[in-house]
Protein backbone atom coordinates (compact mmCIF):
# COMPACT_ATOMS: atom_id res chain seq x y z
CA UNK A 1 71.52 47.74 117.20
CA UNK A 2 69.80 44.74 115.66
CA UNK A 3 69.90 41.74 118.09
CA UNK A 4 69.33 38.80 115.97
CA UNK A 5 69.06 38.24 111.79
CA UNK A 6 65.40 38.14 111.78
CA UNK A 7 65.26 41.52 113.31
CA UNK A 8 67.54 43.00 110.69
CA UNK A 9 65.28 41.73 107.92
CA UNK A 10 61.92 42.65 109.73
CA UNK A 11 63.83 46.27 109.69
CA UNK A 12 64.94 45.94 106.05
CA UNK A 13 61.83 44.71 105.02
CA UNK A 14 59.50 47.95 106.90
CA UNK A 15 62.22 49.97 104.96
CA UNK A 16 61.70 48.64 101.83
CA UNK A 17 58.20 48.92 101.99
CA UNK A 18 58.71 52.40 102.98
CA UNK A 19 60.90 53.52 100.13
CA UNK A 20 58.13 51.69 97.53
CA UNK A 21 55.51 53.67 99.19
CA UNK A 22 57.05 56.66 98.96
CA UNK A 23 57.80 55.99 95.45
CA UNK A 24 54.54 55.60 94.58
CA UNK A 25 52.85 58.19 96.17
CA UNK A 26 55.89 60.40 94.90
CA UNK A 27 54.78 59.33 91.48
CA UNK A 28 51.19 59.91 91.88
CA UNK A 29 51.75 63.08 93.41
CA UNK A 30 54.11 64.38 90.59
CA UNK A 31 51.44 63.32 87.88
CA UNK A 32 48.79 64.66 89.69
CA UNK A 33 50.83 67.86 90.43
CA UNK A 34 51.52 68.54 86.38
CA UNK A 35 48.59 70.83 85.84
CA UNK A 36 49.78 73.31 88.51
CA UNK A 37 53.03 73.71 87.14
CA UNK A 38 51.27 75.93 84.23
CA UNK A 39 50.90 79.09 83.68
CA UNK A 40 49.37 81.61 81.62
CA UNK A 41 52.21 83.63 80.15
CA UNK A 42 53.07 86.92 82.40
CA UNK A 43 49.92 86.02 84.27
CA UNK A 44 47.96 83.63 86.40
CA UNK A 45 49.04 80.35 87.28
CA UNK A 46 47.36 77.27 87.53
CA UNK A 47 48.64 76.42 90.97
CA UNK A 48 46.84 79.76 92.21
CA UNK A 49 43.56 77.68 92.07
CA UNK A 50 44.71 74.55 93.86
CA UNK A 51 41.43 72.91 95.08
CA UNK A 52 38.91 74.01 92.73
CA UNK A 53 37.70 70.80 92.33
CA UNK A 54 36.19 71.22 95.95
CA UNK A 55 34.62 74.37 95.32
CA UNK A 56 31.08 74.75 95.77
CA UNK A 57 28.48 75.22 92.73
CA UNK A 58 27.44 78.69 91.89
CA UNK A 59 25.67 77.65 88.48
CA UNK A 60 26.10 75.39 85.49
CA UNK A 61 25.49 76.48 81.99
CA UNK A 62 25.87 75.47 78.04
CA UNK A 63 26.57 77.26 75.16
CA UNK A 64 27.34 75.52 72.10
CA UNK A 65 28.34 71.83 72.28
CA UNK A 66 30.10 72.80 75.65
CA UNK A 67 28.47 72.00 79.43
CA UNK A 68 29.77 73.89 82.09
CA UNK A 69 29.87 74.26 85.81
CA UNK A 70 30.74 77.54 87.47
CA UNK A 71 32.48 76.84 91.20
CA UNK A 72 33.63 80.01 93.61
CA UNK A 73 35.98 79.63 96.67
CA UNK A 74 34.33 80.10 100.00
CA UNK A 75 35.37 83.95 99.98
CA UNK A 76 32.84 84.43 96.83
CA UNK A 77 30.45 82.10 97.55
CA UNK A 78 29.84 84.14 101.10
CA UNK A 79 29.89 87.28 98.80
CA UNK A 80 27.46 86.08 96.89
CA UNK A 81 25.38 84.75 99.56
CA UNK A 82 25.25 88.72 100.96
CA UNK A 83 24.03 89.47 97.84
CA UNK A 84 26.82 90.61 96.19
CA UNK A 85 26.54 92.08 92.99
CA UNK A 86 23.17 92.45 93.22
CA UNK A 87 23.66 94.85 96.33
CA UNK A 88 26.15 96.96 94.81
CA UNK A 89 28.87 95.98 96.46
CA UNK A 90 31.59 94.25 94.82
CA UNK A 91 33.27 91.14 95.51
CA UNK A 92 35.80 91.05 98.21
CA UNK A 93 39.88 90.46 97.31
CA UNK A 94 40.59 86.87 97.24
CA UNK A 95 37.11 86.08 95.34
CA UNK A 96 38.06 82.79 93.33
CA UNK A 97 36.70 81.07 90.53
CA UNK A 98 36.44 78.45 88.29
CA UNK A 99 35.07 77.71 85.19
CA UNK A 100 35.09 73.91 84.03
CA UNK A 101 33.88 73.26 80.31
CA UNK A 102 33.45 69.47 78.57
CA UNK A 103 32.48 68.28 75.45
CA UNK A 104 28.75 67.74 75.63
CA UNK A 105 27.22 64.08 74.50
CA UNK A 106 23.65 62.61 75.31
CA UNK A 107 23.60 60.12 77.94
CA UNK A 108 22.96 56.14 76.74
CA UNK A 109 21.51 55.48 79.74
CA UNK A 110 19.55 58.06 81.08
CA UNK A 111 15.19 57.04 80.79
CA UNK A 112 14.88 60.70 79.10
CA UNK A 113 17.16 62.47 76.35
CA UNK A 114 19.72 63.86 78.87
CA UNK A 115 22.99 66.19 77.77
CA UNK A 116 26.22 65.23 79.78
CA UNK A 117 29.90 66.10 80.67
CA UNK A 118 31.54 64.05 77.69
CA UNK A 119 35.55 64.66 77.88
CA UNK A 120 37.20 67.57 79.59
CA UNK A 121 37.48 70.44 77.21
CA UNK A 122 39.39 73.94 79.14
CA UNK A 123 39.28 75.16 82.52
CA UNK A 124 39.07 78.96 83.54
CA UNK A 125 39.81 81.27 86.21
CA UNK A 126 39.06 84.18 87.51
CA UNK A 127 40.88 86.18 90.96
CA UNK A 128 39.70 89.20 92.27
CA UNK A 129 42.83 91.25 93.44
CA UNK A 130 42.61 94.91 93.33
CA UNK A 131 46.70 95.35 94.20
CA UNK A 132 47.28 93.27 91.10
CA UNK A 133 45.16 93.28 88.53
CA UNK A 134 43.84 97.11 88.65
CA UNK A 135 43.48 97.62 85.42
CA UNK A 136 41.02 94.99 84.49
CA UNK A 137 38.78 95.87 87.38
CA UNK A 138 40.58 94.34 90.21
CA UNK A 139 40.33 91.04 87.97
CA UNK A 140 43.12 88.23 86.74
CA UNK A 141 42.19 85.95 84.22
CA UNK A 142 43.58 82.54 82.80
CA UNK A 143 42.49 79.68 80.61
CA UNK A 144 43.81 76.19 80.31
CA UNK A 145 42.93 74.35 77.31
CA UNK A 146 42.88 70.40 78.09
CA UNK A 147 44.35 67.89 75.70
CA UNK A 148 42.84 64.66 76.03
CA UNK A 149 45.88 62.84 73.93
CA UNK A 150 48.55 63.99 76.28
CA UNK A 151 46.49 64.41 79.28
CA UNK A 152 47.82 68.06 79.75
CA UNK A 153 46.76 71.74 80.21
CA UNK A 154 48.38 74.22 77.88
CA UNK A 155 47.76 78.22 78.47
CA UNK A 156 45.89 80.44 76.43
CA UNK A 157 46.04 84.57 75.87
CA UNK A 158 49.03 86.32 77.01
CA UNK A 159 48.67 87.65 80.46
CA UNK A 160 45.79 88.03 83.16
CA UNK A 161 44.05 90.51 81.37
CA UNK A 162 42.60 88.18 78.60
CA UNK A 163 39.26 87.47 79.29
CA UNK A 164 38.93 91.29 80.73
CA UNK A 165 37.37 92.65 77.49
CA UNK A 166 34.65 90.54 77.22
CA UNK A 167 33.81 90.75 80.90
CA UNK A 168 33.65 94.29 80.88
CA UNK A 169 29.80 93.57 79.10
CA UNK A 170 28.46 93.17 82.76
CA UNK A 171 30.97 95.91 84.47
CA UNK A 172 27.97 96.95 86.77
CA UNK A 173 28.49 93.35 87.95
CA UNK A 174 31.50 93.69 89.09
CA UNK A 175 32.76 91.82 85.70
CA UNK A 176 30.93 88.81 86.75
CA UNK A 177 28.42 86.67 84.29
CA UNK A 178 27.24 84.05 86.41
CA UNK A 179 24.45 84.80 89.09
CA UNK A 180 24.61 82.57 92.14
CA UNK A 181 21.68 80.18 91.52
CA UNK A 182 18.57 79.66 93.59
CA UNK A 183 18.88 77.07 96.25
C-alpha cells in the first residue's frame, strides 16, 4: 500500500492532523452545543430554537436595568410584515421567537451617555403551535436564565405554559407584546 517510508509518514502525519482536528472541532462543538441540551421541565427545549442568534430584529426594548432585543424566525417576521396582528389574523404555526435580555451598563466610550448590553442575563422563547400548545393560545413558552460563573443556561417555570398568563394581557394580539418596528 505505502511504497516507500516517507509515504507512510506523509500518511500518518495527514492522519494525525486529522484526528487533532476533529478533536478540536469535536470539543468546540460539544461546548458550543451545551445550551441546547436544556430544557424547560415538561416543556420547550432549548434546542427547538437552534439559530436564534441569526434571527432578524423585530424590536429592542428596556425595562428595568435589563436591555433587550426581540428576534422572530423568518415564518413571523413574514407574518408580521402582512400585518399580522394588526390585521386580525394571527400568526401562522411555526412562528418563532426570541427574547434576549442583558444586564444594562453605560458605555465608557460612547461621545453621548449611551445604555448598553453589559453581560448576558436570560433568554426567552416563544412557538406558535396550535397541535401543541392549545391551551395557552396555540403558544409554548420557555426561559433560560444565564449564569455568567458557569457559563450555563438553567430552566425556569415548569412547563410551556409559563409565560401564558401574563401574555394573555394582549390576547387580541394574538398573545404577542412586541410590535414589529418601523423600518
Amino acid at each position: 500500500m505505502f511504497s516507500t517510508p516517507r509515504s507512510v509518514l506523509i500518511a500518518s502525519g495527514l492522519l494525525g492532523m486529522a484526528i487533532a482536528t476533529l478533536a478540536v472541532l469535536g470539543g468546540e462543538a460539544v461546548s458550543a452545543m451545551d445550551k441546547y441540551n436544556v430544557k424547560v421541565p415538561d416543556g420547550l427545549a432549548f434546542a427547538e430554537f437552534r439559530g436564534f442568534e441569526d434571527w432578524a430584529t423585530v424590536a429592542v426594548s428596556q425595562s428595568g436595568n435589563l436591555i433587550e432585543v426581540i428576534l422572530a424566525n423568518p415564518v413571523m417576521i413574514e407574518a408580521y410584515r402582512a400585518g399580522v396582528p394588526g390585521n386580525g389574523k394571527a400568526f401562522p404555526d411555526g412562528s418563532k421567537m426570541a427574547k434576549i435580555h442583558w444586564n444594562a451598563k453605560q458605555s465608557t466610550e460612547a461621545p453621548a451617555p449611551t445604555t448598553v448590553p453589559d453581560t448576558l442575563h436570560d433568554v426567552d422563547f416563544m412557538v406558535r403551535d396550535s397541535a401543541r400548545f392549545k391551551g395557552t393560545g396555540n403558544w409554548g413558552y420557555a426561559e433560560f436564565d444565564y449564569d455568567a460563573a458557569t457559563d450555563a443556561f438553567k430552566p425556569l417555570g415548569t412547563g410551556s405554559d409559563c409565560g401564558y398568563a401574563c401574555h394573555t394581557i394582549v390576547k387580541d394580539k394574538d398573545y404577542v407584546f412586541t410590535s414589529y418596528g418601523k423600518r
